[in-house]
Protein backbone atom coordinates (compact mmCIF):
# COMPACT_ATOMS: atom_id res chain seq x y z
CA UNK A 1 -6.92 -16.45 31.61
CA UNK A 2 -3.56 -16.10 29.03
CA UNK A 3 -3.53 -12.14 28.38
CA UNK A 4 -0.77 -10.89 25.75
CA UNK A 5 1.15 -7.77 27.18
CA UNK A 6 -0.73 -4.45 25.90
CA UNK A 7 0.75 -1.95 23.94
CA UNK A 8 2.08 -1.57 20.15
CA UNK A 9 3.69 -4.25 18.03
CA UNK A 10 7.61 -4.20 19.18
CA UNK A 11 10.22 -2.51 16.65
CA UNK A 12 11.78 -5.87 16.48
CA UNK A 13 7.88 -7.70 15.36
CA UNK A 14 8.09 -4.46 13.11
CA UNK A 15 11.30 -4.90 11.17
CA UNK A 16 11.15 -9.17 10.85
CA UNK A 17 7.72 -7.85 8.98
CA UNK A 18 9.19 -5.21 6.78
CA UNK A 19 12.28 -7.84 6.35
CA UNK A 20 9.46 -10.24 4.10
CA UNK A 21 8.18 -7.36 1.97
CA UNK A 22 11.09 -7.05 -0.10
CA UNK A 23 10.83 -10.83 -0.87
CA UNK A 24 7.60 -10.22 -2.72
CA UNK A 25 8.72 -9.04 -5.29
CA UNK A 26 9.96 -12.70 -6.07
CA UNK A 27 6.65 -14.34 -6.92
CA UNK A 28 7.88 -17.74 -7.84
CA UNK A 29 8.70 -18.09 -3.91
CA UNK A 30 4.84 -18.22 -3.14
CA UNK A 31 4.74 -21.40 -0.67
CA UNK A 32 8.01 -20.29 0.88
CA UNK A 33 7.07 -16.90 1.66
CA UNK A 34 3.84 -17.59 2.65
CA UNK A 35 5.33 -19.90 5.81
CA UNK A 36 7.50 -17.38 6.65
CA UNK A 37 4.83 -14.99 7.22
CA UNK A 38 3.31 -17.64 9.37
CA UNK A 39 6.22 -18.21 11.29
CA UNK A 40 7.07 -13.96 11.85
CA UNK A 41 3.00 -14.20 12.55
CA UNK A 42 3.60 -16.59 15.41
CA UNK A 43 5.92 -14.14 17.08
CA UNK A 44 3.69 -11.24 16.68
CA UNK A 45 0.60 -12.44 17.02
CA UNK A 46 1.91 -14.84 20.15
CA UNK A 47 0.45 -18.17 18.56
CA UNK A 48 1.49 -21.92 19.10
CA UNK A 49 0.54 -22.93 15.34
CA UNK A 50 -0.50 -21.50 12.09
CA UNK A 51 -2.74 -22.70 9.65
CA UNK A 52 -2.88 -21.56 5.68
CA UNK A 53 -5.82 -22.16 3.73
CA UNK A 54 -5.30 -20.85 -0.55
CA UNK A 55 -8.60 -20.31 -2.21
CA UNK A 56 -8.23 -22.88 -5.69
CA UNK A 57 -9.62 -20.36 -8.42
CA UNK A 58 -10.52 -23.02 -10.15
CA UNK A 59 -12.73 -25.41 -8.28
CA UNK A 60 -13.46 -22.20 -5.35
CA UNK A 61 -12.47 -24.59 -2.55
CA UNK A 62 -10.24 -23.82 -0.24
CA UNK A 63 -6.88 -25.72 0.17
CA UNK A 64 -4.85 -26.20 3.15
CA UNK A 65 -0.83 -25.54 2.17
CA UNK A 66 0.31 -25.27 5.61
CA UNK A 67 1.49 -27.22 7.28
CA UNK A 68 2.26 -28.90 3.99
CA UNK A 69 0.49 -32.97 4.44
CA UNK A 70 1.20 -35.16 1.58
CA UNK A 71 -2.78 -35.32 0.75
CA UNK A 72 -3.69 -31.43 1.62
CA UNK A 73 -7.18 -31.17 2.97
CA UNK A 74 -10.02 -29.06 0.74
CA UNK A 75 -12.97 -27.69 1.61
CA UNK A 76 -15.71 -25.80 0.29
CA UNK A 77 -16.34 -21.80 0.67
CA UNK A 78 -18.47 -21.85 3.33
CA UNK A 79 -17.38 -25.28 5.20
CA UNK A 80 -16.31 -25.02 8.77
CA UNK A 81 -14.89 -22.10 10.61
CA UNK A 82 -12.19 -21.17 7.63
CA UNK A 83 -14.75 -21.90 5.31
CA UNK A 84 -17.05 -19.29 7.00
CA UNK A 85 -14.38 -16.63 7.64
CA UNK A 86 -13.89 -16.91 3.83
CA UNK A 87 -17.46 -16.62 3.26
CA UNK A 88 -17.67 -13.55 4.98
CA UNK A 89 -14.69 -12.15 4.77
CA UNK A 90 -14.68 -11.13 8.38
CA UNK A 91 -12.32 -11.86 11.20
CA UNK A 92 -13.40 -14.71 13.72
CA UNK A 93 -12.28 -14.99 17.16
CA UNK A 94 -13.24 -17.89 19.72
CA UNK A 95 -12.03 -17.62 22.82
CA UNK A 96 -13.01 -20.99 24.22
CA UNK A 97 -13.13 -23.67 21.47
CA UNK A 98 -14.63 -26.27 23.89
CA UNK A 99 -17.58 -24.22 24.19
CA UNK A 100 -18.01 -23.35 20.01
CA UNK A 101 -20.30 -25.67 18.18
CA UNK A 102 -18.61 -24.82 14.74
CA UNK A 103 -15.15 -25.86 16.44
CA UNK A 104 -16.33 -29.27 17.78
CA UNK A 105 -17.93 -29.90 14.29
CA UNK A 106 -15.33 -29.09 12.44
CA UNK A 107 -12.05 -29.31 14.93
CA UNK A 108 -8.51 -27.67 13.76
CA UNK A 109 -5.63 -29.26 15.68
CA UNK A 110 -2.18 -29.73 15.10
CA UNK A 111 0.30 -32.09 17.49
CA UNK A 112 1.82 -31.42 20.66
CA UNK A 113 -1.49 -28.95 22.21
CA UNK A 114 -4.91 -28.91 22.26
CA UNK A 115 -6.37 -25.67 20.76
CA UNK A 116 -8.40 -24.10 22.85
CA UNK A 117 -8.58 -20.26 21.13
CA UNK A 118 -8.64 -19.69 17.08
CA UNK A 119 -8.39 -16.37 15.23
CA UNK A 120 -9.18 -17.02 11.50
CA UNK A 121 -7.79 -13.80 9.66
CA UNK A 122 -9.69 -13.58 5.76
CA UNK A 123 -6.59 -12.83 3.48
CA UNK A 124 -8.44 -10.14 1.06
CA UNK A 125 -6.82 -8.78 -2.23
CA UNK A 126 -8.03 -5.81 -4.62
CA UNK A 127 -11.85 -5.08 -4.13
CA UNK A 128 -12.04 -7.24 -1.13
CA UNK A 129 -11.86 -11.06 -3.24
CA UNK A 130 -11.07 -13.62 -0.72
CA UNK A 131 -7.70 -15.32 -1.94
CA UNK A 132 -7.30 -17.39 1.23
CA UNK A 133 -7.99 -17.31 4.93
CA UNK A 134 -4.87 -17.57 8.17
CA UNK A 135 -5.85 -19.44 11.11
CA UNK A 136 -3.64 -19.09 14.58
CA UNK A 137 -4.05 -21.56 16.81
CA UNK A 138 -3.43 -21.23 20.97
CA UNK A 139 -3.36 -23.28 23.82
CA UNK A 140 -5.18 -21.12 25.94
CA UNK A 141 -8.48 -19.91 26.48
CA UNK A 142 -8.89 -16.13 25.78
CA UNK A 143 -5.54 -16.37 23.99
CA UNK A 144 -6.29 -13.97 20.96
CA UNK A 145 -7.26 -10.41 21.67
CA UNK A 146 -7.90 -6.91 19.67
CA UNK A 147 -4.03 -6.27 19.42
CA UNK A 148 -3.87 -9.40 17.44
CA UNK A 149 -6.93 -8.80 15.64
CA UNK A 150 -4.99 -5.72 14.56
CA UNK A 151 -1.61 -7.17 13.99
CA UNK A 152 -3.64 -10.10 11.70
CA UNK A 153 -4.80 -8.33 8.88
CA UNK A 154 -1.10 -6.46 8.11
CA UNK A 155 0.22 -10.70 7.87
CA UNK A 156 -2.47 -11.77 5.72
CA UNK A 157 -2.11 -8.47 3.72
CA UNK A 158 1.83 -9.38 2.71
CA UNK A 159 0.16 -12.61 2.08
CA UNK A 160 -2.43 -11.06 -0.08
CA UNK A 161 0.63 -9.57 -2.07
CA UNK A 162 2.39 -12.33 -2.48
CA UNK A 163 -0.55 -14.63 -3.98
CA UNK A 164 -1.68 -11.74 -6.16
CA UNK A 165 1.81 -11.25 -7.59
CA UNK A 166 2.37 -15.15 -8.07
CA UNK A 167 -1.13 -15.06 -10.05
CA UNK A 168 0.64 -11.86 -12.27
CA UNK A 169 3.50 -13.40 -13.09
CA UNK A 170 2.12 -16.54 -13.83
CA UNK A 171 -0.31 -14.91 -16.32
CA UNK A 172 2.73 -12.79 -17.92
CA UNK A 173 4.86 -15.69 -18.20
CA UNK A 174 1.24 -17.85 -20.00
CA UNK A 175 1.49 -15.01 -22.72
CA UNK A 176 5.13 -14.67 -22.91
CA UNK A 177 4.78 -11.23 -25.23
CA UNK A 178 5.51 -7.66 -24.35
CA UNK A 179 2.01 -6.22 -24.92
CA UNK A 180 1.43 -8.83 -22.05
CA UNK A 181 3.65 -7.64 -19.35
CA UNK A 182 2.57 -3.89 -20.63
CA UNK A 183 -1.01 -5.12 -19.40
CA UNK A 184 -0.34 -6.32 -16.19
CA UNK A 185 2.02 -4.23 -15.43
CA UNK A 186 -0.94 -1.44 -15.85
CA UNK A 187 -3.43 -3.50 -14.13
CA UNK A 188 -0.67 -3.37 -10.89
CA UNK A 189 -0.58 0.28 -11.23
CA UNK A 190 -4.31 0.89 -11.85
CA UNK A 191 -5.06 -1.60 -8.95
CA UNK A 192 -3.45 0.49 -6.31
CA UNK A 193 -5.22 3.79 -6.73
CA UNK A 194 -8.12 4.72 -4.10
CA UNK A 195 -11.68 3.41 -5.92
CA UNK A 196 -12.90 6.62 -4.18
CA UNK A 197 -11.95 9.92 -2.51
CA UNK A 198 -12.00 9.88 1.08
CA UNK A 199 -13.93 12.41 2.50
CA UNK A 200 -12.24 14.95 4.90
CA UNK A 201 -14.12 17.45 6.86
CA UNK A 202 -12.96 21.21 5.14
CA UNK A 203 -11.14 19.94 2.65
CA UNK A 204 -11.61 18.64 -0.77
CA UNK A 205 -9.18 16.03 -2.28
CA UNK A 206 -8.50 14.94 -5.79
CA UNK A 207 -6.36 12.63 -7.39
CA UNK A 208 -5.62 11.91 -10.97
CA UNK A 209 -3.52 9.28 -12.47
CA UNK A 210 -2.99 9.20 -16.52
CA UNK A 211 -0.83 6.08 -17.91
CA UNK A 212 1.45 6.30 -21.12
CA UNK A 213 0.90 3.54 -23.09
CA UNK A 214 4.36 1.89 -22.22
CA UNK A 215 3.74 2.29 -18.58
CA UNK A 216 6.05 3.01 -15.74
CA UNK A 217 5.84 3.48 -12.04
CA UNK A 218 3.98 5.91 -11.21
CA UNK A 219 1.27 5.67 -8.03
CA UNK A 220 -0.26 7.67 -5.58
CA UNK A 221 -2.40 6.64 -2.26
CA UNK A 222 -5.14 8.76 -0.41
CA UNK A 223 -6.46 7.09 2.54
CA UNK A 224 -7.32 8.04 6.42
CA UNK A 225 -5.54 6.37 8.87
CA UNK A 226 -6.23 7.20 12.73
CA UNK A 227 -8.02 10.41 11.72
CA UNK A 228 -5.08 11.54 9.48
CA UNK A 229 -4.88 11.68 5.51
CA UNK A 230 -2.35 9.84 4.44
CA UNK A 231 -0.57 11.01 1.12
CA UNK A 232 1.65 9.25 -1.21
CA UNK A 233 2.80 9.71 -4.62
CA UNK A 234 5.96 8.02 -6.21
CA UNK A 235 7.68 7.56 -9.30
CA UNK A 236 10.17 4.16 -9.98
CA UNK A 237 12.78 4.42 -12.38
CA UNK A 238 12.13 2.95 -15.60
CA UNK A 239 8.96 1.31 -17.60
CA UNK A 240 7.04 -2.05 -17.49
CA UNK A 241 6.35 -4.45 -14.92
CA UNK A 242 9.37 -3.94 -12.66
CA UNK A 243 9.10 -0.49 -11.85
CA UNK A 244 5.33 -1.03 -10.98
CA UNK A 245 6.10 -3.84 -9.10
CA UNK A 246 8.84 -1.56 -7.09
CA UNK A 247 6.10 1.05 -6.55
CA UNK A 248 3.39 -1.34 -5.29
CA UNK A 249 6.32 -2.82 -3.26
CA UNK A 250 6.49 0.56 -1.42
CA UNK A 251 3.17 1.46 -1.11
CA UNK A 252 2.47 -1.88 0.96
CA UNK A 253 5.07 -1.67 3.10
CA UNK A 254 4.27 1.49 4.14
CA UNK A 255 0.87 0.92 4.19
CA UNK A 256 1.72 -2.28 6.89
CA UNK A 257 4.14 -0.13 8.67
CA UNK A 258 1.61 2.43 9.89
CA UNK A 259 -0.85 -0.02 10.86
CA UNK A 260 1.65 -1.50 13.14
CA UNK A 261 2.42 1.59 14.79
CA UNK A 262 5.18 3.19 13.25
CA UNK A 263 5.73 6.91 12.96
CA UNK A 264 6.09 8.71 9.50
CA UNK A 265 10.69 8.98 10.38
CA UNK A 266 10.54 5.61 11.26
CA UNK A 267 8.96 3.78 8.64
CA UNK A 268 10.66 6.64 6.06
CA UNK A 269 13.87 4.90 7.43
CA UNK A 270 12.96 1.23 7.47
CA UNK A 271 11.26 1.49 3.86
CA UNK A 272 14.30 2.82 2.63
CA UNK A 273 16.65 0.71 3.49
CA UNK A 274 14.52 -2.42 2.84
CA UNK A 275 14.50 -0.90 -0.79
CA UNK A 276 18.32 0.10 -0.42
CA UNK A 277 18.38 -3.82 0.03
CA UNK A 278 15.93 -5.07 -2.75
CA UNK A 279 16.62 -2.76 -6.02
CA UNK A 280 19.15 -2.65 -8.19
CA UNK A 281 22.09 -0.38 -8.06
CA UNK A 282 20.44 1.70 -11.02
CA UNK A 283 16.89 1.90 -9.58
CA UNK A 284 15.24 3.92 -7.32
CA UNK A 285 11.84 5.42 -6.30
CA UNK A 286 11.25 8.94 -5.99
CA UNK A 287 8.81 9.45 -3.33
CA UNK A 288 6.64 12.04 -1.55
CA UNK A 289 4.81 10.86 1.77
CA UNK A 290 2.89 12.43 4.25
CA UNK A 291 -0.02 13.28 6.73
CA UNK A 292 -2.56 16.23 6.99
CA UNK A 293 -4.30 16.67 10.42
CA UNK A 294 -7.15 18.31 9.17
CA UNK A 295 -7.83 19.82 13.12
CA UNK A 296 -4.72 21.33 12.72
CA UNK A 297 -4.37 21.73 9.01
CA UNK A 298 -0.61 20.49 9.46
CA UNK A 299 0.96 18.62 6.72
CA UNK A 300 3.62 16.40 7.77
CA UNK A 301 5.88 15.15 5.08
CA UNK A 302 9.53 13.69 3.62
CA UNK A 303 10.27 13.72 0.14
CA UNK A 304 13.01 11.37 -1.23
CA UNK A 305 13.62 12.80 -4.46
CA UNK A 306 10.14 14.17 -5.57
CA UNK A 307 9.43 17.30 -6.30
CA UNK A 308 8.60 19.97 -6.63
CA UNK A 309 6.12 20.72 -4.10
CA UNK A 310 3.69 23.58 -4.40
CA UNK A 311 1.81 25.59 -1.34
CA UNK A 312 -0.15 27.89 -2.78
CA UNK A 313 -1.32 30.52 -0.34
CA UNK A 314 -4.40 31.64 -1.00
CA UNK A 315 -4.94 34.59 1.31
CA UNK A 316 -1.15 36.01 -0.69
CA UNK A 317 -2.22 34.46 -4.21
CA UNK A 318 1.67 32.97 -4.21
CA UNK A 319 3.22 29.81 -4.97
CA UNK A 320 5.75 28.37 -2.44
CA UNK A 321 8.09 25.99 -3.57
CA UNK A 322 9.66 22.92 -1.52
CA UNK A 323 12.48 20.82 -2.98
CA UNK A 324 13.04 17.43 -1.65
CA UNK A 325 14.01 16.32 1.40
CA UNK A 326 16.40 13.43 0.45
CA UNK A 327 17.85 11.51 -2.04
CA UNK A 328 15.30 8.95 -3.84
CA UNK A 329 13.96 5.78 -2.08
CA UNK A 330 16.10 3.08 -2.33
CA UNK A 331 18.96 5.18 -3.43
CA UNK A 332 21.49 4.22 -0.35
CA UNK A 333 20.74 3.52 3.07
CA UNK A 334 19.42 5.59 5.67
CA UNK A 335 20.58 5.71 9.83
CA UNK A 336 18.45 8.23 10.46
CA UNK A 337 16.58 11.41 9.32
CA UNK A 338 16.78 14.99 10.44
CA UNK A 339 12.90 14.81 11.03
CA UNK A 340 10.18 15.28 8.77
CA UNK A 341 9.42 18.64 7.32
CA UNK A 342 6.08 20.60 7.86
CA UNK A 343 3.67 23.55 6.56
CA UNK A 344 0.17 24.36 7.70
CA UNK A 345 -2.85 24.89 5.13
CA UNK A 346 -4.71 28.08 5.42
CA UNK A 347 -8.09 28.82 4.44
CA UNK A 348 -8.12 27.86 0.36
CA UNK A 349 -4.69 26.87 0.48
CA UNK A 350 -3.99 24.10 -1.73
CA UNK A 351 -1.33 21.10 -1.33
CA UNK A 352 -0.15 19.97 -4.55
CA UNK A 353 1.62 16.99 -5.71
CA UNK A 354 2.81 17.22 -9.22
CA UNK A 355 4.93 14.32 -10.97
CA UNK A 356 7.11 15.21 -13.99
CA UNK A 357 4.76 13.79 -16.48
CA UNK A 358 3.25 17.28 -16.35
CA UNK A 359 6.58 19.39 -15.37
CA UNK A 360 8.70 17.93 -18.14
CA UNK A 361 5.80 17.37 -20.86
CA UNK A 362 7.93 18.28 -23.88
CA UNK A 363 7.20 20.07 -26.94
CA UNK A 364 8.30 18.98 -30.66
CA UNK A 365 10.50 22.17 -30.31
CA UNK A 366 11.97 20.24 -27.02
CA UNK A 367 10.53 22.95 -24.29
CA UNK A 368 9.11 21.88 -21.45
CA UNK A 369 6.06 22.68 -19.72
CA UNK A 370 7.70 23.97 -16.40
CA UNK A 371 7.19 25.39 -12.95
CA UNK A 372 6.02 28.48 -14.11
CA UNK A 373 2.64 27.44 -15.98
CA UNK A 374 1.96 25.06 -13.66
CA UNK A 375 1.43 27.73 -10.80
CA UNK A 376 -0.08 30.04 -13.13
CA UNK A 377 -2.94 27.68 -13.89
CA UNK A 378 -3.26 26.79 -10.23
CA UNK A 379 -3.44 30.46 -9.31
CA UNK A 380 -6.21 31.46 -11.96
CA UNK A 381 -7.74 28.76 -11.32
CA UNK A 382 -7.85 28.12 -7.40
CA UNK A 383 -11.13 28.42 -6.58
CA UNK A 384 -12.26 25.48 -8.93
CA UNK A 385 -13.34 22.01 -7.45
CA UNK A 386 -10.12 19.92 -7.19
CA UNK A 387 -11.20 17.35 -9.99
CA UNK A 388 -11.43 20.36 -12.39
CA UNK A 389 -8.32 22.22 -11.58
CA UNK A 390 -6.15 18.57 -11.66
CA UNK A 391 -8.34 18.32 -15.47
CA UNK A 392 -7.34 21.98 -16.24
CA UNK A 393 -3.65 20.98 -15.04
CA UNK A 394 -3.53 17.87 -17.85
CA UNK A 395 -5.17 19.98 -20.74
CA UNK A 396 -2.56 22.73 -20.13
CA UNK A 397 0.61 20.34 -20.53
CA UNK A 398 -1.32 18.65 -23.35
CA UNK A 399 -2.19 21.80 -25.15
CA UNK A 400 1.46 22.89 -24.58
CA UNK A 401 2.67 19.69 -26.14
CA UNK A 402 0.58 20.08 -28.94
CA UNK A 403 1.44 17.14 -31.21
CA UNK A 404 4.27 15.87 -29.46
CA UNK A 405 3.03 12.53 -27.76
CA UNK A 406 2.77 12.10 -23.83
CA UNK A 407 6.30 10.46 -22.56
CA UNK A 408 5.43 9.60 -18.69
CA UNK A 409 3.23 9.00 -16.74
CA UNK A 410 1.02 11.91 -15.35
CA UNK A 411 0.10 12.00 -11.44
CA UNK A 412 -1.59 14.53 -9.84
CA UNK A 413 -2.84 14.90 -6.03
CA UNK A 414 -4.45 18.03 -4.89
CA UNK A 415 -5.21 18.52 -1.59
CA UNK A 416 -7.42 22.20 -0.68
CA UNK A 417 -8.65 23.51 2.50
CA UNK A 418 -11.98 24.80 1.80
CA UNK A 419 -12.30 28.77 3.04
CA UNK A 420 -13.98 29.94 6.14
């Protein structure tokens, strides 16, 4: 029986992947980029062919694009083995496609090889819509194992992002008006924010994300990955769609680079210079990312740019202050790093993440909110349920302000180890 060599996806399957991501953010390259992430998917996943079926919003069949055929087949939701994958929006391995009644009904086959093992990978975008299924085809039995099923959903993920921006753009370009691209580019933001809290053992997390009407880039992502909480909160230069687009850009490709394996230095490295690569001179993403062990209650972080970070120490009722690691994402290109910074949470500690929306809210008489009130609040108020402290946080800068309007965009993610 074919067996594919154990282990983690190689640095060199890593980088071709990351290499794609900064494409995405040129939508009107669907098709292309969609092949290509075939083609890198052929190396990682070890596959002799890949199929590409695009679900036709329209008439909710789905439509084969590659291999491109001068009559591309359709069929309906449902309808053979992609048809069922996109039904249920699960993964489907067959090992033996002689022995598969669905198969023989419905074969897939492409020249040169008879398929004997399919994976059919559901490409899923925000809330879990089906936008299109992958199929990788192999010419041996048992070909496709739980590494692949692994590697799979990163590839149709950059695929997700690529459909889902061509489908933007092609709306913003339909309206062709600036309170157009101020929606979408919102909708991008809003659309990458957690639809719920996870929920860690001793700890209570909160975030809280507050749009200005213009909209820039601000984001932040919560989620557990191997038993860690992953944190993330960034800030692109600049307003409208671009700068969202630059921050979703991010978040995915670090979101695909820890599923594949890579360490928090590592994918710091190869993010950054990807974005080095993709923005302009004049743009950049300030950036905090990290992981809490919650066995441990280590926090494991870099910061390009973004701060400033607050510890507040409970048992001491004091405010420790961390200034950034680096320079901004995307600001120059990295070789290396000197190794990610770290702190440890003690009991009713709090972790928080702070963007200048709430720093630098600005009075009429041109005052700022500052570091100062911010750790007063936090230190009065500790004790509170994160959600309420973020909520006291945003009526304090607002109250500050008083009529002076907000200017950015206000992120907040609070992170507190429950006492003992």
């Amino acid at each position: 029986m074919y067996q594919q060599s154990p282990g983690e996806i190689t640095r060199e399957s890593l980088v071709s992947i990351l290499e794609i991501m900064h494409r995405l953010a040129a939508p009107e390259a669907m098709p292309e980029l969609l092949r290509e992430i075939l083609e890198v998917g052929k190396v990682a996943i070890v596959a002799e062919a890949g199929v590409l079926w695009l679900l036709d919003r329209n008439s909710g069949e789905l439509v084969m694009v590659a291999p491109p055929t001068d009559e591309p087949a359709r069929i309906s939701t449902g309808q053979g083995l992609a048809g069922e994958c996109a039904a249920r929006g699960e993964i489907i391995n067959i090992h033996e496609c002689r022995d598969d009644e669905r198969f023989q009904s419905a074969p897939i086959s492409v020249p040169e090889f008879e398929t004997r093992s399919l994976l059919c990978i559901p490409i899923l975008g925000q809330d879990d819509v089906v936008l299109g299924v992958m199929q990788w085809l192999g010419a041996h039995v048992g070909q496709f194992d739980r590494h692949d099923e692994w590697i799979g959903p990163a590839l149709a993920a950059e695929a997700a992002i690529a459909i889902q921006h061509s489908y933007m753009t092609d709306e913003l370009l339909a309206h062709a008006i600036l309170e157009q691209e101020v929606a979408v580019a919102r909708e991008i933001q809003i659309s990458t924010l957690p639809d719920e809290m996870p929920i860690i053992d001793g700890y209570d997390v909160h975030g809280h994300f507050l749009p200005t009407d213009h909209t820039g880039g601000d984001l932040y992502d919560l989620v557990v990955l191997e038993d860690r909480l992953f944190m993330l909160l960034g800030d692109a230069t600049g307003h409208g769609f671009g700068p969202a687009l630059s921050a979703t850009q991010m978040q995915a490709m670090l979101r695909v680079a820890f599923r594949l394996g890579a360490d928090l230095d590592e994918a710091y490295v190869q993010v950054n210079n990807q974005l080095a690569e993709d923005l302009p001179d004049d743009r950049f993403i300030t950036a905090f990312m990290g992981f809490l062990d919650p066995r441990s209650h280590d926090v494991q972080f870099h910061s390009g740019g973004q701060g400033p970070i607050l510890h507040f120490r409970a048992k001491e009722k004091q405010c420790d202050w961390y200034s950034p690691t680096s320079f901004p994402m995307g600001a120059m290109g990295l070789d290396s790093t000197d190794g990610a910074m770290r702190l440890t949470l003690g009991s009713g500690d709090i972790l928080a993440l702070i963007s200048d929306g709430i720093y630098e809210y600005t009075a009429l008489d041109d005052s700022q909110f500052g570091e100062d009130r911010v750790a007063e609040i936090i230190s009065n108020h500790h004790t509170l349920p994160m959600a309420e402290l973020s909520q006291r946080l945003v009526d304090g800068a607002f109250a500050f302000g008083g009529e002076a309007p907000q200017a950015d965009d206000i992120t907040l993610v609070l992170i507190r180890r429950l006492p003992e």
